[in-house]
C-alpha atoms as a PDB file:
ATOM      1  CA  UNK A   1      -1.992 -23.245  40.516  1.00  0.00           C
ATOM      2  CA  UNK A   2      -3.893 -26.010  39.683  1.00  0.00           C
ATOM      3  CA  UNK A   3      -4.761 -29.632  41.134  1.00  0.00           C
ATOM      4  CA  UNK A   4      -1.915 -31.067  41.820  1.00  0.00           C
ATOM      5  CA  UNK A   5       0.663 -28.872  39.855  1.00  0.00           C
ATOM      6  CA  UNK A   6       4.224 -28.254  41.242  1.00  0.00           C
ATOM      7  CA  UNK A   7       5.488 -26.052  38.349  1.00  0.00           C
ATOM      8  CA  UNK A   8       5.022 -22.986  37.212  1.00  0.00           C
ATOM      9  CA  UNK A   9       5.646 -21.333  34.066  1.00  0.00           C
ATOM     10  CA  UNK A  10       7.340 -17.940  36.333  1.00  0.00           C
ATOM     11  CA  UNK A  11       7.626 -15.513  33.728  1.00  0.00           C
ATOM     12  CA  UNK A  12       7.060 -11.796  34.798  1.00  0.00           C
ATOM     13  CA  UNK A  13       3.635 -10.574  33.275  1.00  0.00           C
ATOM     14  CA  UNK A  14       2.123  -6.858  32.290  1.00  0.00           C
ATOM     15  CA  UNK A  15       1.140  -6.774  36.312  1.00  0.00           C
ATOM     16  CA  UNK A  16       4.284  -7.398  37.367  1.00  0.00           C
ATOM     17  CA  UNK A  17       3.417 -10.964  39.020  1.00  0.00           C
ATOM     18  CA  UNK A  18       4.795 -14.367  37.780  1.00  0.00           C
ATOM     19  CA  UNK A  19       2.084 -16.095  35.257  1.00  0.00           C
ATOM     20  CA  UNK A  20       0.891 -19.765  37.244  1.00  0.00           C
ATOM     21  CA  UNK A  21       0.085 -21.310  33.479  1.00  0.00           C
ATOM     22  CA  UNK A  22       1.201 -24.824  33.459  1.00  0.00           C
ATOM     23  CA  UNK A  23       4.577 -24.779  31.172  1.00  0.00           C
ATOM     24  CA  UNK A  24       5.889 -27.045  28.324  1.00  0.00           C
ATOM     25  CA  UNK A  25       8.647 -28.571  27.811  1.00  0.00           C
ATOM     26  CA  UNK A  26      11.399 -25.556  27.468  1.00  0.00           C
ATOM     27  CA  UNK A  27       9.930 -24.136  31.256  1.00  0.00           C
ATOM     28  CA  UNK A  28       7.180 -21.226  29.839  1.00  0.00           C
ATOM     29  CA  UNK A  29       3.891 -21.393  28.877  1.00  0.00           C
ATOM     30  CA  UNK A  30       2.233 -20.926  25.577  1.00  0.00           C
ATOM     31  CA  UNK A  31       1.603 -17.424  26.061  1.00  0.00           C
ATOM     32  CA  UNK A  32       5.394 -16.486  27.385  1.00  0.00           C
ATOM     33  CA  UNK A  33       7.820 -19.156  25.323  1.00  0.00           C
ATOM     34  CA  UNK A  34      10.130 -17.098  24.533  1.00  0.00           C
ATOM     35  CA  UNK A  35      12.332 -16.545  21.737  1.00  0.00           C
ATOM     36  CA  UNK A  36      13.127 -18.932  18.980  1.00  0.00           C
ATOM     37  CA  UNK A  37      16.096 -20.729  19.349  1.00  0.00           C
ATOM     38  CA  UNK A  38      16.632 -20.659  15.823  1.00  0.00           C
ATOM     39  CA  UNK A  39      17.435 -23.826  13.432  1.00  0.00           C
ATOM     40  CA  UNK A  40      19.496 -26.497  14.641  1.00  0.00           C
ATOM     41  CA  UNK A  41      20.563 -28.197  11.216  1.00  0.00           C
ATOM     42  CA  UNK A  42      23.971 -26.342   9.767  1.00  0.00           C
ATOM     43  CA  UNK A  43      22.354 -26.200   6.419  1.00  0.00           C
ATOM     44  CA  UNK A  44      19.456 -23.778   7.429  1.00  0.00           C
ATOM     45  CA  UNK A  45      21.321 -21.932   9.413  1.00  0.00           C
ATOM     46  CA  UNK A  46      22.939 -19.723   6.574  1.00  0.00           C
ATOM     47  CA  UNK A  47      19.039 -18.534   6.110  1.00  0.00           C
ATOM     48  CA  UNK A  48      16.992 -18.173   2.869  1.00  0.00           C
ATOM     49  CA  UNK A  49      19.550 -17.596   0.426  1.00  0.00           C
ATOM     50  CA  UNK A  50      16.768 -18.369  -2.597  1.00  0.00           C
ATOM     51  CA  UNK A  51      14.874 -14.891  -1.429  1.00  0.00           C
ATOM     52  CA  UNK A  52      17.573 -12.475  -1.864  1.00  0.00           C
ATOM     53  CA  UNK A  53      16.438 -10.022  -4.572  1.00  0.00           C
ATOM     54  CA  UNK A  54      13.514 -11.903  -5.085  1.00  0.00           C
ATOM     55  CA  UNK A  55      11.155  -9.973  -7.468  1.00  0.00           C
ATOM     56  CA  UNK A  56       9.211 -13.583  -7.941  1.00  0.00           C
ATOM     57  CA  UNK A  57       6.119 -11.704  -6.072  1.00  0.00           C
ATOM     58  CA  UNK A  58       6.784  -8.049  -8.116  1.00  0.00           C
ATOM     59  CA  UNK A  59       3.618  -8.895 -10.471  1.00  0.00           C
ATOM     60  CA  UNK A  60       2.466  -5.294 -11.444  1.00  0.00           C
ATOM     61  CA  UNK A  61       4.821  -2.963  -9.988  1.00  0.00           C
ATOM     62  CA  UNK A  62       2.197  -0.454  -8.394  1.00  0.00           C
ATOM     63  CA  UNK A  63       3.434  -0.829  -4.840  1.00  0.00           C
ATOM     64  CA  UNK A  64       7.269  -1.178  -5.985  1.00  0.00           C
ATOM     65  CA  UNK A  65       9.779   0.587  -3.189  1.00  0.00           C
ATOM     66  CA  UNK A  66      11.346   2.997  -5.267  1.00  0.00           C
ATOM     67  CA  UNK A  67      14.181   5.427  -4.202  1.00  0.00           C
ATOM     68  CA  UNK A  68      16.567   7.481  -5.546  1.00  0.00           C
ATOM     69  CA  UNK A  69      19.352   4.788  -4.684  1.00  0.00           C
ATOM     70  CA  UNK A  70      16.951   1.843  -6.400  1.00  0.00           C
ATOM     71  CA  UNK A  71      16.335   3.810  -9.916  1.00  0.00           C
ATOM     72  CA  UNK A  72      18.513   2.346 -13.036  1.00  0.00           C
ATOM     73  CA  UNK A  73      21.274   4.369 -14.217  1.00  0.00           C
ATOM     74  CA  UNK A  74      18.908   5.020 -17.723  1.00  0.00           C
ATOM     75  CA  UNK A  75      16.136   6.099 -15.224  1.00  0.00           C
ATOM     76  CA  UNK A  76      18.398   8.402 -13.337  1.00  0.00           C
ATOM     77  CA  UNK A  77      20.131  10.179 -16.298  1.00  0.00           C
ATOM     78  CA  UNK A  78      16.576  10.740 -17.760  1.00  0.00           C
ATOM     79  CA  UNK A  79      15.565  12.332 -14.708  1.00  0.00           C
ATOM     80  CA  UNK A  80      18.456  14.508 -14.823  1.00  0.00           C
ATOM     81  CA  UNK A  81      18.284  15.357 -18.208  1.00  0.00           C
ATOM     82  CA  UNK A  82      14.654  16.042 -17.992  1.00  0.00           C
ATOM     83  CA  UNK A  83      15.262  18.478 -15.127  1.00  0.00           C
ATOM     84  CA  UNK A  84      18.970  19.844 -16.409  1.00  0.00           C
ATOM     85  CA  UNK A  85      20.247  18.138 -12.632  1.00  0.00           C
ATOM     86  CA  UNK A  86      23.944  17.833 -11.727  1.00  0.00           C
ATOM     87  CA  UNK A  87      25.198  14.353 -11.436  1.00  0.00           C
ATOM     88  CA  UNK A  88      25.376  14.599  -7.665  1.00  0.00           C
ATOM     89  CA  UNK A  89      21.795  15.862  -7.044  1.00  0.00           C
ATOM     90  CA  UNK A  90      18.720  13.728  -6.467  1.00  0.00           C
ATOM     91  CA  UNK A  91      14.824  14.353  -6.942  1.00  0.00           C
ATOM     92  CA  UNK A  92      13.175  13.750  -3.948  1.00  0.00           C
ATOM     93  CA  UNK A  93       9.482  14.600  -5.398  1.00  0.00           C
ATOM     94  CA  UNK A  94       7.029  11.860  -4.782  1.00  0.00           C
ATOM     95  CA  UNK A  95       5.456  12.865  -7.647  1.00  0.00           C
ATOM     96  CA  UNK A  96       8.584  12.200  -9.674  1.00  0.00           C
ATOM     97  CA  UNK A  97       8.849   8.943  -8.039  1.00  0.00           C
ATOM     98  CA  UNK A  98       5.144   8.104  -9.544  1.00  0.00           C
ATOM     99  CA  UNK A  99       6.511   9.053 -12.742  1.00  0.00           C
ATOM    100  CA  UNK A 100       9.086   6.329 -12.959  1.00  0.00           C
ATOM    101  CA  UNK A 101       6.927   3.738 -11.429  1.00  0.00           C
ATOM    102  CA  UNK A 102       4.718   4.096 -14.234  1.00  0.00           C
ATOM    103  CA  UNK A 103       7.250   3.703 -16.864  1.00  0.00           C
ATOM    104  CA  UNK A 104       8.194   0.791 -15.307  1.00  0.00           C
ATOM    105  CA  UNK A 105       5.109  -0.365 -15.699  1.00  0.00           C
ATOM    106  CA  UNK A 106       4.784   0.518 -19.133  1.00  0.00           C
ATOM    107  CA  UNK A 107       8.110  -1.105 -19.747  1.00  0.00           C
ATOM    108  CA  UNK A 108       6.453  -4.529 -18.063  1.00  0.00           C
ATOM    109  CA  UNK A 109       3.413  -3.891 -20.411  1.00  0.00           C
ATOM    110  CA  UNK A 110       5.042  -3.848 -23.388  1.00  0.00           C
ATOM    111  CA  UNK A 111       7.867  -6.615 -22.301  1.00  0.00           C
ATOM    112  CA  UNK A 112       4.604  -8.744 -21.735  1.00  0.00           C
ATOM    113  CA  UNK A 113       2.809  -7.284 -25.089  1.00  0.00           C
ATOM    114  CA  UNK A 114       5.030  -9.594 -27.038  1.00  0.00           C
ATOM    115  CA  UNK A 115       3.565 -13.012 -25.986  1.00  0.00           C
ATOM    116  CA  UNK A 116      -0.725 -11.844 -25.353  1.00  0.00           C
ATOM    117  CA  UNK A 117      -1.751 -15.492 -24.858  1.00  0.00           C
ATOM    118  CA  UNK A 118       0.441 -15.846 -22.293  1.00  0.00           C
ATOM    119  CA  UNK A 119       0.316 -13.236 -20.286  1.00  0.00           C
ATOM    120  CA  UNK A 120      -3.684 -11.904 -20.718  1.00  0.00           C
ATOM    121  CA  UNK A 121      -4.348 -12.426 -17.358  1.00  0.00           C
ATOM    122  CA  UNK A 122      -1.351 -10.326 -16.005  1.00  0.00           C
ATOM    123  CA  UNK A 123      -2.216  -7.881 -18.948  1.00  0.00           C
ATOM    124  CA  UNK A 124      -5.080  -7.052 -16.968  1.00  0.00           C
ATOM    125  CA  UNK A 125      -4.019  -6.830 -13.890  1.00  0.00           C
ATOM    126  CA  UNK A 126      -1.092  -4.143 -14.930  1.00  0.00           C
ATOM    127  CA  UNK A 127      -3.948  -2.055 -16.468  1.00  0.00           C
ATOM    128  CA  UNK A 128      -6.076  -2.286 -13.361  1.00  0.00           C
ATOM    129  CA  UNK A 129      -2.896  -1.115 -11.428  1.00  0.00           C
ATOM    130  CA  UNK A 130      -2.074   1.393 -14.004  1.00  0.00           C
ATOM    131  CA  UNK A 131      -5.580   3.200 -13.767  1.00  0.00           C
ATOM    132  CA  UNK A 132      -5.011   3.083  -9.954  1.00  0.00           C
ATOM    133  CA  UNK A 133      -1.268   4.748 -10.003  1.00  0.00           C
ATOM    134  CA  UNK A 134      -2.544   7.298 -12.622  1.00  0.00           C
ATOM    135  CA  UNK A 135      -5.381   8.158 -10.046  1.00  0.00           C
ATOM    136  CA  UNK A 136      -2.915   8.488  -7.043  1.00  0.00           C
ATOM    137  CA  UNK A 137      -0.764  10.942  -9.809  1.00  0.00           C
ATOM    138  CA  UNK A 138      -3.612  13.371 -10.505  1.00  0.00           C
ATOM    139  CA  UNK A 139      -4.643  13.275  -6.578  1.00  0.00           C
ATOM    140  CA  UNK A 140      -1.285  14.408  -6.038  1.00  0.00           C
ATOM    141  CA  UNK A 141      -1.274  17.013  -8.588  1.00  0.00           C
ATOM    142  CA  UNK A 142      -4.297  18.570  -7.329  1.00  0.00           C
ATOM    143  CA  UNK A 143      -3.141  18.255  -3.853  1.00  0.00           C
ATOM    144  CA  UNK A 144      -0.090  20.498  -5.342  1.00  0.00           C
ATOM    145  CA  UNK A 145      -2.313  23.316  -6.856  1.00  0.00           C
ATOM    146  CA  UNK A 146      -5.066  23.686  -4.441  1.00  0.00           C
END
């Protein structure tokens, strides 16, 4: 403890003795302060409802989450088509995956295509990110036949 100091912050540390930091005002120290409490105003506390399904930040689409469960209905029924599936089964290929991201990228491209002076700059960018997904594709299909 220092000079003069009659608390103690007390939590348990990775030794197993209680840390002597001086604490603030909720009783720990800056290293051991616990858990927020969370927002005390009733509006915040129903959470961010403005981020739910946000796709604000989805600029290109090359590091898009895709599933199975995620895929349009026009992107699924391709699929199947394409590979004479049943409705009930799924692809589970990564490889397959790679194929829809980059039609959805292509589908951005030429969304985008229709107003150039606009959207040059992000033009770019999905190119960039298209010659990058078409790279990871071939890696992949050389992976597969070696």
């Amino acid at each position: 403890m220092m000079r003069g100091q009659t608390v103690i912050c007390g939590a348990k540390t990775r030794k197993g003795t209680y840390c002597i930091n001086i604490p603030m005002k909720n009783g720990r120290c800056r290293m051991h302060g616990g858990k927020s409490t969370g927002p005390k105003q009733p509006d915040k506390l129903k959470g961010n409802q403005n981020a739910i399904g946000n796709k604000s930040k989805l600029s290109t689409g090359e590091y898009e989450t895709i599933t199975w469960g995620r895929l349009e209905d026009w992107e699924r029924e391709s699929i199947r088509q394409y590979y004479g599936m049943k409705p009930d089964e799924r692809v589970t290929e990564p490889l397959e995956i790679e194929f829809v991201r980059r039609a959805r990228m292509m589908q951005r491209m030429n969304e985008w295509d229709k107003d150039v002076d606009n959207n040059f700059d992000r033009l770019l960018q999905l190119e960039d990110a298209m010659t990058r997904v078409s790279g990871r594709v071939l890696k992949m299909i050389v992976q597969e036949v070696v």
